[in-house]
N, C-alpha and C. Protein backbone atom coordinates (compact mmCIF):
# COMPACT_ATOMS: atom_id res chain seq x y z
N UNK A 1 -30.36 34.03 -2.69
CA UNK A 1 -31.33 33.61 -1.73
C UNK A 1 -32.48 32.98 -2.44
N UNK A 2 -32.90 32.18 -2.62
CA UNK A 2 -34.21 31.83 -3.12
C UNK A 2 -34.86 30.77 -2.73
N UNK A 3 -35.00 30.42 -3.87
CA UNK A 3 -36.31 29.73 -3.56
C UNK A 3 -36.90 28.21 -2.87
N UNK A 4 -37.98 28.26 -3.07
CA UNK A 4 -38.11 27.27 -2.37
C UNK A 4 -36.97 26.00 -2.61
N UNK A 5 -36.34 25.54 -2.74
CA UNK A 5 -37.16 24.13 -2.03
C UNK A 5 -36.00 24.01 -0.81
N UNK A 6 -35.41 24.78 -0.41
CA UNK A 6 -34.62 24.66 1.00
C UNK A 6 -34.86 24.86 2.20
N UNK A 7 -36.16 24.43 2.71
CA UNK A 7 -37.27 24.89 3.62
C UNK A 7 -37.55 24.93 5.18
N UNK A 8 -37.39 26.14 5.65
CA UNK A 8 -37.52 26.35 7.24
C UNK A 8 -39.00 25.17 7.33
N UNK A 9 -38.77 24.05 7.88
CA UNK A 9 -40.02 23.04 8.03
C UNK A 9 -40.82 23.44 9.33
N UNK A 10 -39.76 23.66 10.36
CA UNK A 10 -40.76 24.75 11.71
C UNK A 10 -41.83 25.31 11.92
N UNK A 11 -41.86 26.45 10.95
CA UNK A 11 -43.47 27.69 10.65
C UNK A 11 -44.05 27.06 9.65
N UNK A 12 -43.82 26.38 8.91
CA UNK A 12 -44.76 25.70 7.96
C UNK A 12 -45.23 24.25 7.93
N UNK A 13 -44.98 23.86 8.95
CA UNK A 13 -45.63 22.14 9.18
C UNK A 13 -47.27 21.83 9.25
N UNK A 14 -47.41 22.49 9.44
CA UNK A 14 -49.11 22.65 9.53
C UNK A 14 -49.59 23.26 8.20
N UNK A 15 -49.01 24.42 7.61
CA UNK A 15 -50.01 25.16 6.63
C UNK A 15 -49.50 24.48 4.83
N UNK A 16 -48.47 22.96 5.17
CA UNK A 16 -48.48 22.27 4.28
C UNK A 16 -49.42 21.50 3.69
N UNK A 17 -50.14 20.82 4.94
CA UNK A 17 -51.58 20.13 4.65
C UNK A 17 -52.94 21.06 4.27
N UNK A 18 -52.76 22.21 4.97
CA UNK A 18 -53.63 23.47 4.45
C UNK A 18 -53.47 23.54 3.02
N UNK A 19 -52.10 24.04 2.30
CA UNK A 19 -52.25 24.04 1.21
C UNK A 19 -52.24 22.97 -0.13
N UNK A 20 -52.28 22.20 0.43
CA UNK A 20 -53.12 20.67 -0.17
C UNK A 20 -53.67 20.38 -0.25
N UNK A 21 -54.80 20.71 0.87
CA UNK A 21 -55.94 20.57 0.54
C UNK A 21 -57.11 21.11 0.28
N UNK A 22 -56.34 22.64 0.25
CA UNK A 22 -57.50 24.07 -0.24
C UNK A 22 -56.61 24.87 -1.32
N UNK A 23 -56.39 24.08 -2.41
CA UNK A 23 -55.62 25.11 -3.15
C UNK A 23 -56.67 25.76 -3.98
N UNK A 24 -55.54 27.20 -3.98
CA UNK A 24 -56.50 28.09 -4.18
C UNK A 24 -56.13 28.60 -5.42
N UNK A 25 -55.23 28.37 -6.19
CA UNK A 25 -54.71 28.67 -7.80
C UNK A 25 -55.37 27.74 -8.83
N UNK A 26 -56.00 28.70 -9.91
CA UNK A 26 -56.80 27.44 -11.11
C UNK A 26 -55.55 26.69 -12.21
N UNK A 27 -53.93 27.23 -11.71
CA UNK A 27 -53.60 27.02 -12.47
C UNK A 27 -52.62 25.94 -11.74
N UNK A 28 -52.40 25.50 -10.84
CA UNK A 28 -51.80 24.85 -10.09
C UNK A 28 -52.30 23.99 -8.51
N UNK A 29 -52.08 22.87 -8.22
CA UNK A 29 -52.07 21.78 -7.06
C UNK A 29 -50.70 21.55 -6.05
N UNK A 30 -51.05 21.60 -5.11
CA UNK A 30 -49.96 21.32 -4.26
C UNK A 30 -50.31 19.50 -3.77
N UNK A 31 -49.19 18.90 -4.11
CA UNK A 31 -48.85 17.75 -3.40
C UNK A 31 -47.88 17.07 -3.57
N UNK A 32 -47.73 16.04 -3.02
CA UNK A 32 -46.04 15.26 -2.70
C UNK A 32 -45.41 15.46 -4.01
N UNK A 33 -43.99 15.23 -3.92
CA UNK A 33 -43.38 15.61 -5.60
C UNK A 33 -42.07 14.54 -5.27
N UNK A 34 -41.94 13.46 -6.25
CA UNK A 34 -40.66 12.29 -6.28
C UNK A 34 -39.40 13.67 -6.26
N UNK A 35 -39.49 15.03 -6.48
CA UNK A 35 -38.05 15.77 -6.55
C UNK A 35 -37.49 15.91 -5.38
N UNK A 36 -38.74 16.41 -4.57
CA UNK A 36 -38.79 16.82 -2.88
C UNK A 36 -39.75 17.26 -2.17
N UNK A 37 -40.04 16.60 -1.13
CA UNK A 37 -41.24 16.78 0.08
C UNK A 37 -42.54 17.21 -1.36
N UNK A 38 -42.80 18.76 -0.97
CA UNK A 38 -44.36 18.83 -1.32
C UNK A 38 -43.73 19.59 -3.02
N UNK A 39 -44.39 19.83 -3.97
CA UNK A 39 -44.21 20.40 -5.22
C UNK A 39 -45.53 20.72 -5.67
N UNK A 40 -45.15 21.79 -6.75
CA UNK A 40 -46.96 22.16 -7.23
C UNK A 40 -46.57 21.61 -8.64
N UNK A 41 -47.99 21.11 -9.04
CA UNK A 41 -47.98 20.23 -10.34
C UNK A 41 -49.26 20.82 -10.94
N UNK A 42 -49.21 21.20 -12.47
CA UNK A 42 -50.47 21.57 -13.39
C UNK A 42 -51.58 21.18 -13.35
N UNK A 43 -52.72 21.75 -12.64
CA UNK A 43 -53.93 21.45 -12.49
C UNK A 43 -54.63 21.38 -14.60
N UNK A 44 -54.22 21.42 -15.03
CA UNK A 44 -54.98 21.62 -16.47
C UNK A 44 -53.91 22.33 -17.65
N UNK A 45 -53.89 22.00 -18.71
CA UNK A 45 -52.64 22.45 -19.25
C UNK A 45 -52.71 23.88 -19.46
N UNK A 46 -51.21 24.38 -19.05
CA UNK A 46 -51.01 25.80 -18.97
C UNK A 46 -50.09 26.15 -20.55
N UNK A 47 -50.31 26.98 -21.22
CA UNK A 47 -49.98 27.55 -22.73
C UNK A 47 -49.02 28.09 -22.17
N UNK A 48 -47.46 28.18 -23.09
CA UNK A 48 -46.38 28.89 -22.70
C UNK A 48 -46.55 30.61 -22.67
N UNK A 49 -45.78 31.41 -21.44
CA UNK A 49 -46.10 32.36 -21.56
C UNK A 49 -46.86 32.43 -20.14
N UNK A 50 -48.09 31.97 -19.76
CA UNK A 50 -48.90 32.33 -19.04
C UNK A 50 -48.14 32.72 -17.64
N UNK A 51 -48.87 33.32 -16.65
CA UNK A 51 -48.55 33.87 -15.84
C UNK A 51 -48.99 32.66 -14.32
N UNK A 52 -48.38 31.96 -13.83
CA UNK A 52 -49.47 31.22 -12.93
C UNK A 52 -49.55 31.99 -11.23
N UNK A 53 -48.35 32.69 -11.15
CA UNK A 53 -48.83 32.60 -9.29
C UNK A 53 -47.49 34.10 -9.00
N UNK A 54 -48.05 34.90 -8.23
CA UNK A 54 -46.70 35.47 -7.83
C UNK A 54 -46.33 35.23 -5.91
N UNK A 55 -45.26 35.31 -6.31
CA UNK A 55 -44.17 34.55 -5.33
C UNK A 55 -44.69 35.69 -3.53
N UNK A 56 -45.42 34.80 -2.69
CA UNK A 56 -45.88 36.11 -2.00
C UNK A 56 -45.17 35.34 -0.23
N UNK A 57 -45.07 36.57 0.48
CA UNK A 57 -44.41 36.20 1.66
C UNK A 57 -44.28 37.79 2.38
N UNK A 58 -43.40 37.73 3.21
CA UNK A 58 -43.50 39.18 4.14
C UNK A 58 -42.01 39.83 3.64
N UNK A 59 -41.72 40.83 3.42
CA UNK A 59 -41.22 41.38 3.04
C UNK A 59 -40.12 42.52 4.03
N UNK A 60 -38.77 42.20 3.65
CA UNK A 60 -37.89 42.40 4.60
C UNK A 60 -36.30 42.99 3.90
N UNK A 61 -35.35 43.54 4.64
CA UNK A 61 -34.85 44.16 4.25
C UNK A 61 -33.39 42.56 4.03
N UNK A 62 -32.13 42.70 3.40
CA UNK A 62 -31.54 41.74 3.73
C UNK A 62 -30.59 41.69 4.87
N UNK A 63 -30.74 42.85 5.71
CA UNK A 63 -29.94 42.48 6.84
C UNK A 63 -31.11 41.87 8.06
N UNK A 64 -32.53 42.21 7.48
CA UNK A 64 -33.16 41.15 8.44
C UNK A 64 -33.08 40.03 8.18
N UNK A 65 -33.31 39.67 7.09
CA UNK A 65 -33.31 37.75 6.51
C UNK A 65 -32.11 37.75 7.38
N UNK A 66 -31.29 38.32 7.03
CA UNK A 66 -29.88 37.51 8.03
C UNK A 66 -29.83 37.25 9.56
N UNK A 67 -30.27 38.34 9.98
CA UNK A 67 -30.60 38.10 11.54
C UNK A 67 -31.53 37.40 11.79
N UNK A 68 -32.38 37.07 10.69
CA UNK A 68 -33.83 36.27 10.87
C UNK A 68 -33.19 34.65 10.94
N UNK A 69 -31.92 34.37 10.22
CA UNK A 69 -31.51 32.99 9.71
C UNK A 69 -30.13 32.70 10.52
N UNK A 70 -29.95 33.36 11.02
CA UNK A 70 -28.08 33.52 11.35
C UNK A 70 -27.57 32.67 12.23
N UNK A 71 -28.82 31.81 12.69
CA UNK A 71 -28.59 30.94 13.96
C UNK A 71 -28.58 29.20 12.76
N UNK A 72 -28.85 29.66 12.05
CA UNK A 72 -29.52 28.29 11.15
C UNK A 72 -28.27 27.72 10.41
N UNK A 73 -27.96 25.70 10.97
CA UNK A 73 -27.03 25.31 10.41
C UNK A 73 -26.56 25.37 9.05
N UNK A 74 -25.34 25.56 8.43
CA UNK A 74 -25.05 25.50 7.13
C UNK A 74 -25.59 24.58 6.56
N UNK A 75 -25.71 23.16 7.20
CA UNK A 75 -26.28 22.18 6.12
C UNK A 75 -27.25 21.92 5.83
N UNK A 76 -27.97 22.76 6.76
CA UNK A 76 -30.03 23.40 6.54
C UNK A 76 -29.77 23.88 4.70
N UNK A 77 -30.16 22.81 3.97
CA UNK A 77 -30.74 23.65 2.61
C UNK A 77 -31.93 24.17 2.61
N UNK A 78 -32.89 24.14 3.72
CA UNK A 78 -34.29 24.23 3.22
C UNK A 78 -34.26 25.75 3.25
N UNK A 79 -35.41 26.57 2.34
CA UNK A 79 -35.27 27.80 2.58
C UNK A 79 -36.58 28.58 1.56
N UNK A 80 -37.15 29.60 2.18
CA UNK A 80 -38.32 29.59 1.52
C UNK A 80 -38.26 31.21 1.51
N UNK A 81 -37.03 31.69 1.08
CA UNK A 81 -36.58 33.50 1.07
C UNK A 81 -35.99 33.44 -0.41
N UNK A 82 -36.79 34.08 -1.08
CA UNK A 82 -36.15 34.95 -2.43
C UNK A 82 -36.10 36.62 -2.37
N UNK A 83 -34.76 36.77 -2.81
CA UNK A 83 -34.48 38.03 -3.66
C UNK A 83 -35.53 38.80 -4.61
N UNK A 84 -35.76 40.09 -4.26
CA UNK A 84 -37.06 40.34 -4.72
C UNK A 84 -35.99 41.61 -5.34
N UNK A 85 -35.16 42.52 -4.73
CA UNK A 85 -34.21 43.07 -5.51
C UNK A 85 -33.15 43.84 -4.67
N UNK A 86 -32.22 44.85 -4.80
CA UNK A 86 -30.66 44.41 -3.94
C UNK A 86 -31.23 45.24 -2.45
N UNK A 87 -32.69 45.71 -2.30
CA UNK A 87 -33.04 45.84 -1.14
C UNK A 87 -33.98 45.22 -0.42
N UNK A 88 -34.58 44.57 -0.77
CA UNK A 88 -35.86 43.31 -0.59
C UNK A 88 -35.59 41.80 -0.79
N UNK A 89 -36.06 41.44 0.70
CA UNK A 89 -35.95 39.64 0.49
C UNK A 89 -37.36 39.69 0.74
N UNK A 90 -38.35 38.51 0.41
CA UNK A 90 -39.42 37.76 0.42
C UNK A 90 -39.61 36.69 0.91
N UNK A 91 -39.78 36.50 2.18
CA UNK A 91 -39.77 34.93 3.41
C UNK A 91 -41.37 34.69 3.15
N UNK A 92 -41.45 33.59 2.06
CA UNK A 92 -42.42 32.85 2.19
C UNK A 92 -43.41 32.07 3.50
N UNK A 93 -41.92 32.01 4.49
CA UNK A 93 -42.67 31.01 5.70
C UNK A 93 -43.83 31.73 6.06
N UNK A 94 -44.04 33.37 6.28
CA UNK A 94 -44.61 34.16 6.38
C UNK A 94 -45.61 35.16 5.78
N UNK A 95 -46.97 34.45 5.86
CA UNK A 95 -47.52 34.89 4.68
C UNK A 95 -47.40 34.42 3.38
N UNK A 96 -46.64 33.06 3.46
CA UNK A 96 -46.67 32.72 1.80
C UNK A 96 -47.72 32.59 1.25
N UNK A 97 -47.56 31.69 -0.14
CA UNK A 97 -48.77 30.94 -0.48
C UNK A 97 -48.01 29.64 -1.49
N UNK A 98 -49.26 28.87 -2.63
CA UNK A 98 -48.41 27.83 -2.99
C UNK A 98 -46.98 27.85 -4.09
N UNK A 99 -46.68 29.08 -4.38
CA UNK A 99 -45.75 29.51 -4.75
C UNK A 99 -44.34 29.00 -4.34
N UNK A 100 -44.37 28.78 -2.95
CA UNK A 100 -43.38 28.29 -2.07
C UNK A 100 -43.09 26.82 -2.03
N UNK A 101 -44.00 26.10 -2.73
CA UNK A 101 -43.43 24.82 -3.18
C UNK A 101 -43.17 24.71 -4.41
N UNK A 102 -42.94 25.54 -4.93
CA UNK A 102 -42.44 25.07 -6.23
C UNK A 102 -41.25 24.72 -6.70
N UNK A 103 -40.55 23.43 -6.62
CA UNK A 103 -39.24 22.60 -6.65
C UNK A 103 -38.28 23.15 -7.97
N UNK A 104 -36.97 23.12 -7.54
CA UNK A 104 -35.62 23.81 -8.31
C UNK A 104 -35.58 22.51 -9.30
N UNK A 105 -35.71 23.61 -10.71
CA UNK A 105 -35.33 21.93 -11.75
C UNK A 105 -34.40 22.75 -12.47
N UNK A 106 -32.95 22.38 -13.04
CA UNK A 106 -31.83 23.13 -13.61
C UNK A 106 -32.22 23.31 -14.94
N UNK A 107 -33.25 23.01 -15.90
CA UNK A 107 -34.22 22.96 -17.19
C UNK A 107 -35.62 22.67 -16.83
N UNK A 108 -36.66 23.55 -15.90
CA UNK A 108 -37.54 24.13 -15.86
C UNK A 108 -38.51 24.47 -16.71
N UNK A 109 -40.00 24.06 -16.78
CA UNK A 109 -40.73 24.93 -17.34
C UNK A 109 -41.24 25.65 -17.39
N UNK A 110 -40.76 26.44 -16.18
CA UNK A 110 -40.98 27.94 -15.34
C UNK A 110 -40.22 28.87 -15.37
N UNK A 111 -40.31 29.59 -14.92
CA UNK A 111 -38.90 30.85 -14.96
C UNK A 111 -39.68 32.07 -13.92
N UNK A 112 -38.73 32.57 -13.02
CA UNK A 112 -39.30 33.55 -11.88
C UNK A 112 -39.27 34.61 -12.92
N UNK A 113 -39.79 36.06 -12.48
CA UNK A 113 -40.00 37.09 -13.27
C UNK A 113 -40.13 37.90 -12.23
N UNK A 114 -39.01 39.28 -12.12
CA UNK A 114 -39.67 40.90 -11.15
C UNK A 114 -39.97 41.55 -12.01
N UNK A 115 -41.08 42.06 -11.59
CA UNK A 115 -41.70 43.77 -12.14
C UNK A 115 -42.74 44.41 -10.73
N UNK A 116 -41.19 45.50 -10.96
CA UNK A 116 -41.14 45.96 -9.57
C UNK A 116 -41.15 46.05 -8.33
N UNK A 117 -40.23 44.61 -8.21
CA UNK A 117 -39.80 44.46 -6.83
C UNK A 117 -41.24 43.38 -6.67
N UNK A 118 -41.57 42.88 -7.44
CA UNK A 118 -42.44 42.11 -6.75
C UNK A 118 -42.00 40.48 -7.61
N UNK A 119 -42.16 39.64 -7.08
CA UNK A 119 -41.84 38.01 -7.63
C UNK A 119 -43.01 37.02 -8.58
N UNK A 120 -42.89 37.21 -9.87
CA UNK A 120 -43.70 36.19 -10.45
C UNK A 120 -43.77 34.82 -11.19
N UNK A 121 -44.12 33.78 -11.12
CA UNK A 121 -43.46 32.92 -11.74
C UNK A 121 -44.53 32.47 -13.14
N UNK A 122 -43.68 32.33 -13.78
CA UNK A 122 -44.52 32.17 -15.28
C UNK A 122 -44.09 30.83 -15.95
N UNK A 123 -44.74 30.13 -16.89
CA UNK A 123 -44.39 29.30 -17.95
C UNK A 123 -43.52 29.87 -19.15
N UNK A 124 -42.74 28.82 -18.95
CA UNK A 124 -41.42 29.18 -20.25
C UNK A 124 -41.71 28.49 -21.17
N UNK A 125 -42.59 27.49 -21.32
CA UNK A 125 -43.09 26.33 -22.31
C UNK A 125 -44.59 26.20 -21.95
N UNK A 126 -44.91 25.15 -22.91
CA UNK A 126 -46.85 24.56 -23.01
C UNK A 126 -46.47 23.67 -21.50
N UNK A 127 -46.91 23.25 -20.51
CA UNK A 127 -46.80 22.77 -19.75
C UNK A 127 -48.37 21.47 -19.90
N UNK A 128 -48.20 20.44 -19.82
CA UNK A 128 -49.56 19.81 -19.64
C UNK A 128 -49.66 19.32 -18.15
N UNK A 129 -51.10 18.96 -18.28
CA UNK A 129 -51.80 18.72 -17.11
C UNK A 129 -51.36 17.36 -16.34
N UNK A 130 -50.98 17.48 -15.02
CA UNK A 130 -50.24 16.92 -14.53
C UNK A 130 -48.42 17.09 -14.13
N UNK A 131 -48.17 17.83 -14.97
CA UNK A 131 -46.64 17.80 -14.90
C UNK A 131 -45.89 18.54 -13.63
N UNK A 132 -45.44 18.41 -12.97
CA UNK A 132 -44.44 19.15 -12.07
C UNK A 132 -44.37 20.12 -12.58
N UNK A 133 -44.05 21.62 -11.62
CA UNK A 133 -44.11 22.71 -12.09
C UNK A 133 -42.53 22.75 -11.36
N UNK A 134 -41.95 23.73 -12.33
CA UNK A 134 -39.92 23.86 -11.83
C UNK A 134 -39.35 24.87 -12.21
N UNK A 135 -38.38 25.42 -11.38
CA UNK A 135 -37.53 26.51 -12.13
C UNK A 135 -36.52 26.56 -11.76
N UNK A 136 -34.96 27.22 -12.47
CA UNK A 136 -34.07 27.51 -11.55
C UNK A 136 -33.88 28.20 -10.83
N UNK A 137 -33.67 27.78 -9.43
CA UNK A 137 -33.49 28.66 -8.14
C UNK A 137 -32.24 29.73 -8.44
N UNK A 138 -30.89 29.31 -8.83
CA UNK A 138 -29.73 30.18 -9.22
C UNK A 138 -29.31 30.53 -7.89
N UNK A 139 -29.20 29.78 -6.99
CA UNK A 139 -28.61 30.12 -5.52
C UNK A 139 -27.33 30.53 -5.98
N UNK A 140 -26.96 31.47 -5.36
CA UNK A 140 -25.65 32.04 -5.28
C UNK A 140 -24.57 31.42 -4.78
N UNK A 141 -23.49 31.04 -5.04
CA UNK A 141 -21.93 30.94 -4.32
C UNK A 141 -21.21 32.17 -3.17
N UNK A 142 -20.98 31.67 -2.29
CA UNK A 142 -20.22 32.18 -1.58
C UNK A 142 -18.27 31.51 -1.38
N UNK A 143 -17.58 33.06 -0.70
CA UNK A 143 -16.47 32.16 -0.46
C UNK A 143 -16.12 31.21 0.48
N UNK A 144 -17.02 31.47 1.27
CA UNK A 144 -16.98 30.91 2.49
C UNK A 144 -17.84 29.32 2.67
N UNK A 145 -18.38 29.05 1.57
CA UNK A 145 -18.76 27.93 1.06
C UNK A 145 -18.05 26.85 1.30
N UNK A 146 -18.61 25.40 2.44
CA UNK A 146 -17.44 24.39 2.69
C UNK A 146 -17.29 23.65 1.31
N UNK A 147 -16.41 22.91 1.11
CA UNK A 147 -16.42 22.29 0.01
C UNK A 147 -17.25 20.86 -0.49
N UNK A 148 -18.05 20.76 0.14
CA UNK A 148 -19.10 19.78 -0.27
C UNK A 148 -20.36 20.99 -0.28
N UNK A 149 -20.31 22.14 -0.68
CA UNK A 149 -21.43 22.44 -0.52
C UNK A 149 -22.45 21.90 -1.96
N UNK A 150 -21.78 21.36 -2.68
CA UNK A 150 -22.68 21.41 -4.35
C UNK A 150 -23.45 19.90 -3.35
N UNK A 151 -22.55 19.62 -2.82
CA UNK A 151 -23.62 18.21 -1.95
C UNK A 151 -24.66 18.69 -1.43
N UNK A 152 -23.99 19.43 -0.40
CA UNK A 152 -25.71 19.75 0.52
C UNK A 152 -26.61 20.58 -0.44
N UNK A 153 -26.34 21.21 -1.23
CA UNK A 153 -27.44 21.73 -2.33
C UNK A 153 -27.74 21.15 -3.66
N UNK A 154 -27.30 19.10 -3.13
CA UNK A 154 -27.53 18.76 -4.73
C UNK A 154 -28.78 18.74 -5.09
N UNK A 155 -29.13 18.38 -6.28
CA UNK A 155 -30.41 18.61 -7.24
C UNK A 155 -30.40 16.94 -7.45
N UNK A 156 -31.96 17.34 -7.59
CA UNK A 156 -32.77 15.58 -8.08
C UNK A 156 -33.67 15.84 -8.87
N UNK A 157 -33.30 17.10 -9.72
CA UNK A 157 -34.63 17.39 -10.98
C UNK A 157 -34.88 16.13 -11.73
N UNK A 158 -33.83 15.40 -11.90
CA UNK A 158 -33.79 14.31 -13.30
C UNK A 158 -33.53 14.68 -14.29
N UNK A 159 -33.75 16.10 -15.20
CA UNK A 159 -33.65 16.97 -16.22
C UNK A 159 -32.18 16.20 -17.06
N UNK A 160 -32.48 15.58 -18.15
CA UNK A 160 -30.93 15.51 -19.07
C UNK A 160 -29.82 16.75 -19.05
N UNK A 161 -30.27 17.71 -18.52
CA UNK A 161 -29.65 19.23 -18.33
C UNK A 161 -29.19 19.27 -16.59
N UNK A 162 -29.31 18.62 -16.22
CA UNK A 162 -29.15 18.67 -14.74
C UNK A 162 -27.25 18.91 -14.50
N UNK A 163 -27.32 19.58 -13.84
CA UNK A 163 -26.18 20.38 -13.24
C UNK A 163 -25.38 19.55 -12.16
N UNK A 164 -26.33 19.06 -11.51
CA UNK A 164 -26.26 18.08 -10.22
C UNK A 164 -26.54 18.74 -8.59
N UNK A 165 -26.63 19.97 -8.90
CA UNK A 165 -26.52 21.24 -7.94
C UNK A 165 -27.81 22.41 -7.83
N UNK A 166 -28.31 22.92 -7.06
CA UNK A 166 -29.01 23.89 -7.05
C UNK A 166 -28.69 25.58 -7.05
N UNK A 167 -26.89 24.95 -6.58
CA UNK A 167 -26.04 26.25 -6.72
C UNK A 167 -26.33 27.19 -8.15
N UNK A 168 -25.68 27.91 -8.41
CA UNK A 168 -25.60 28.45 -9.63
C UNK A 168 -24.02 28.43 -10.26
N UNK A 169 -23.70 28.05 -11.20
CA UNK A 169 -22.43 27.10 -11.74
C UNK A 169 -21.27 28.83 -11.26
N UNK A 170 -20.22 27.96 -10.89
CA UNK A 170 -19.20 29.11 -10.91
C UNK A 170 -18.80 29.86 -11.94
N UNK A 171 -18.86 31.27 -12.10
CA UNK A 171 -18.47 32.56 -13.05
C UNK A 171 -17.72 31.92 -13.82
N UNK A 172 -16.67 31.35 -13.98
CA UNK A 172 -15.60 30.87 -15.00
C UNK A 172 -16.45 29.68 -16.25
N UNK A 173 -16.99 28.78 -15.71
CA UNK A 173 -18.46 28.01 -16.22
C UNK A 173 -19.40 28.27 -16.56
N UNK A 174 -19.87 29.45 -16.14
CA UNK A 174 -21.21 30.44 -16.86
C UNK A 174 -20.47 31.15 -18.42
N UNK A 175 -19.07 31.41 -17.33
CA UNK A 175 -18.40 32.22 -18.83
C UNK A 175 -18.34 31.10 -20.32
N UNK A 176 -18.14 30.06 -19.79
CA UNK A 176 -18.21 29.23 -20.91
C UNK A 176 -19.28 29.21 -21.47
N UNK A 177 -20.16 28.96 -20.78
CA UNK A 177 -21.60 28.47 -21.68
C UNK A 177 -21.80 29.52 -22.45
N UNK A 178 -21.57 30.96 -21.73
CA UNK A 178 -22.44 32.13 -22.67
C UNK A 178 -21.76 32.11 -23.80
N UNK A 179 -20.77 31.80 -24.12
CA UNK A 179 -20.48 31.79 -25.28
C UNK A 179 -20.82 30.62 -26.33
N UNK A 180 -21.40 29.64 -25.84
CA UNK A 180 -22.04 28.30 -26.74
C UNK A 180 -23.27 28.81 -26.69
N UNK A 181 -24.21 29.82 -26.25
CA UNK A 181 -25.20 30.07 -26.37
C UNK A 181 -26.08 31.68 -26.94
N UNK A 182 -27.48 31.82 -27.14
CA UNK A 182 -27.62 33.24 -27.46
C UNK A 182 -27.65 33.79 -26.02
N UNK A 183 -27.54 35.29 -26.33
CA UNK A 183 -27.99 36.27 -24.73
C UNK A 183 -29.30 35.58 -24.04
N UNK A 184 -29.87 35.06 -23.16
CA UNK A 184 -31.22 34.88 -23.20
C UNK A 184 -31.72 36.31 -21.91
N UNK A 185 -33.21 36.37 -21.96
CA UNK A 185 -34.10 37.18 -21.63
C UNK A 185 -33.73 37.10 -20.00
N UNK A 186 -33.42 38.27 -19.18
CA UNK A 186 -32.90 38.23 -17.77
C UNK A 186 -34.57 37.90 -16.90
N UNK A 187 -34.28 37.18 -15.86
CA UNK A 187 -35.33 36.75 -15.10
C UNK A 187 -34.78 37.41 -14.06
N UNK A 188 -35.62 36.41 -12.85
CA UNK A 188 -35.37 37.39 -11.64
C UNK A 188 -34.37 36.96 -10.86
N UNK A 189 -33.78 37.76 -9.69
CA UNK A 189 -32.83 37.51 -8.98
C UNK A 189 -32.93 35.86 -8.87
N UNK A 190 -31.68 35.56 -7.96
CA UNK A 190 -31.57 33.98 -7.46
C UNK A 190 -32.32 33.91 -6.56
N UNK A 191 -32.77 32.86 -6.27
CA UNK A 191 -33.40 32.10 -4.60
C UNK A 191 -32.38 32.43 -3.56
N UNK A 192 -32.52 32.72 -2.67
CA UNK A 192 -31.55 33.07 -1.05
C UNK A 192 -31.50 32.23 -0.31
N UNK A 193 -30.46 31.57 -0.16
CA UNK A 193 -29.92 30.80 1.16
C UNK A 193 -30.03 31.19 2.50
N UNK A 194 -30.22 30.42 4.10
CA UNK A 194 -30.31 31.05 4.73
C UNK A 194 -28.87 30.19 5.48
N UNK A 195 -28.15 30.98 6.08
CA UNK A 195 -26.87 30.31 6.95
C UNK A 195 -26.06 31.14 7.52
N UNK A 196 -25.28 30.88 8.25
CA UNK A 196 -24.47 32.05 9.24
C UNK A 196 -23.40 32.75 8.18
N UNK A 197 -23.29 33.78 9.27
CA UNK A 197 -22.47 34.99 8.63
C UNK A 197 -23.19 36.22 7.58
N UNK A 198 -22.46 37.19 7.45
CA UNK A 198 -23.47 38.25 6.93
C UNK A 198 -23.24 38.04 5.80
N UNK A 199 -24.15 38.67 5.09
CA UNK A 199 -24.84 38.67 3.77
C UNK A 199 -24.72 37.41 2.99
N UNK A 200 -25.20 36.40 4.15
CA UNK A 200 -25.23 35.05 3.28
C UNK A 200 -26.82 35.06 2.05
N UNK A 201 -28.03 36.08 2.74
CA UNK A 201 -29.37 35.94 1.86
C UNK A 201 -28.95 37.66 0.57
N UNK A 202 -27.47 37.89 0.25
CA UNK A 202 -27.37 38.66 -0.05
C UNK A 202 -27.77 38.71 -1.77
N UNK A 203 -28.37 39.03 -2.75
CA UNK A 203 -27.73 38.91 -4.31
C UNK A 203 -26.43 38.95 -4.47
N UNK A 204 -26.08 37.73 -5.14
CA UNK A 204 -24.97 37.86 -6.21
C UNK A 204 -24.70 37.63 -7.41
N UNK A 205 -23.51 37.77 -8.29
CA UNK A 205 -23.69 38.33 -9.43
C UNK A 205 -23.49 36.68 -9.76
């Protein structure tokens, strides 16, 4: 289930221009982004490591996200519910803040972070002033997935690392990489999808 950028546009059409034009983070700006609709971009350069914003929204169990979404077409990518942990989803539409625009890049200079069930997003690199702020969402696969779904969830990071997808690569393809690569440091759950049938905003592995 995660993150932004697959976005219920409904409850938040109005408090887009709100947060554009009263942002309230010293470490981040909300406005238009060439990836998609709105994105937050570095108000001043941020040092790798730093902490900029945690991921805030109303807080729900995952069989509500589902009943909350269950009416909502499959080819709706927008979606503003992350996995907070295998009993907590986090619906930004509700109570968010600018956290919720922050656009899926498959090589990111962000990375989400839980400590304790709560959502933070941090710098994985020196970020300078101006730059798009990004991370991977890691949306989950389902089986029930039509087969264009890597379409309706493609990616426009630009990243030379780009996947083409916002999905998270199938188990047999992860299995590959981990082995061309070291263990790296576990972040936080995936971003949550919202679409019919149960436990579509569910974690998966």
């Amino acid at each position: 289930m995660s993150r932004p950028s697959r976005r219920p546009w409904r409850s938040d059409h109005g408090s887009q221009k709100k947060a554009a034009r009263k942002p309230a983070n010293k470490w981040l700006v909300v406005r238009r982004s060439k990836v998609h609709g709105n994105g937050c971009f570095a108000r001043r350069f941020i040092p790798k490591g730093t902490r900029l914003i945690e991921y805030l929204g109303e807080r729900m169990s995952h069989k509500e996200a589902d009943r909350r979404y269950a009416d909502e077409d499959d080819s709706n990518n927008h979606t503003f519910l992350f996995i907070a942990d295998r009993r907590t989803v986090i619906d930004a539409t509700v109570g968010g803040n600018e956290a919720r625009w922050i656009n899926h890049s498959c090589d990111g200079n962000c990375e989400s972070e839980i400590e304790k069930s709560r959502v933070f997003i941090d710098a994985r690199r020196d970020i300078e002033k101006g730059e798009e702020l990004g991370y991977d969402y890691q949306i989950g696969r389902d089986k029930s997935d039509p087969a264009n779904v890597d379409q309706i969830y493609a990616c426009r990071c630009g990243s030379p690392k780009c996947r083409g997808s916002m999905l998270w690569p199938p188990k047999r393809k992860r299995k590959a990489a981990a082995k061309k690569r070291a263990p790296a440091r576990k972040s936080a759950p995936r971003t949550a999808r919202k679409g019919k049938g149960k436990g579509k905003t569910r974690a998966r592995a």
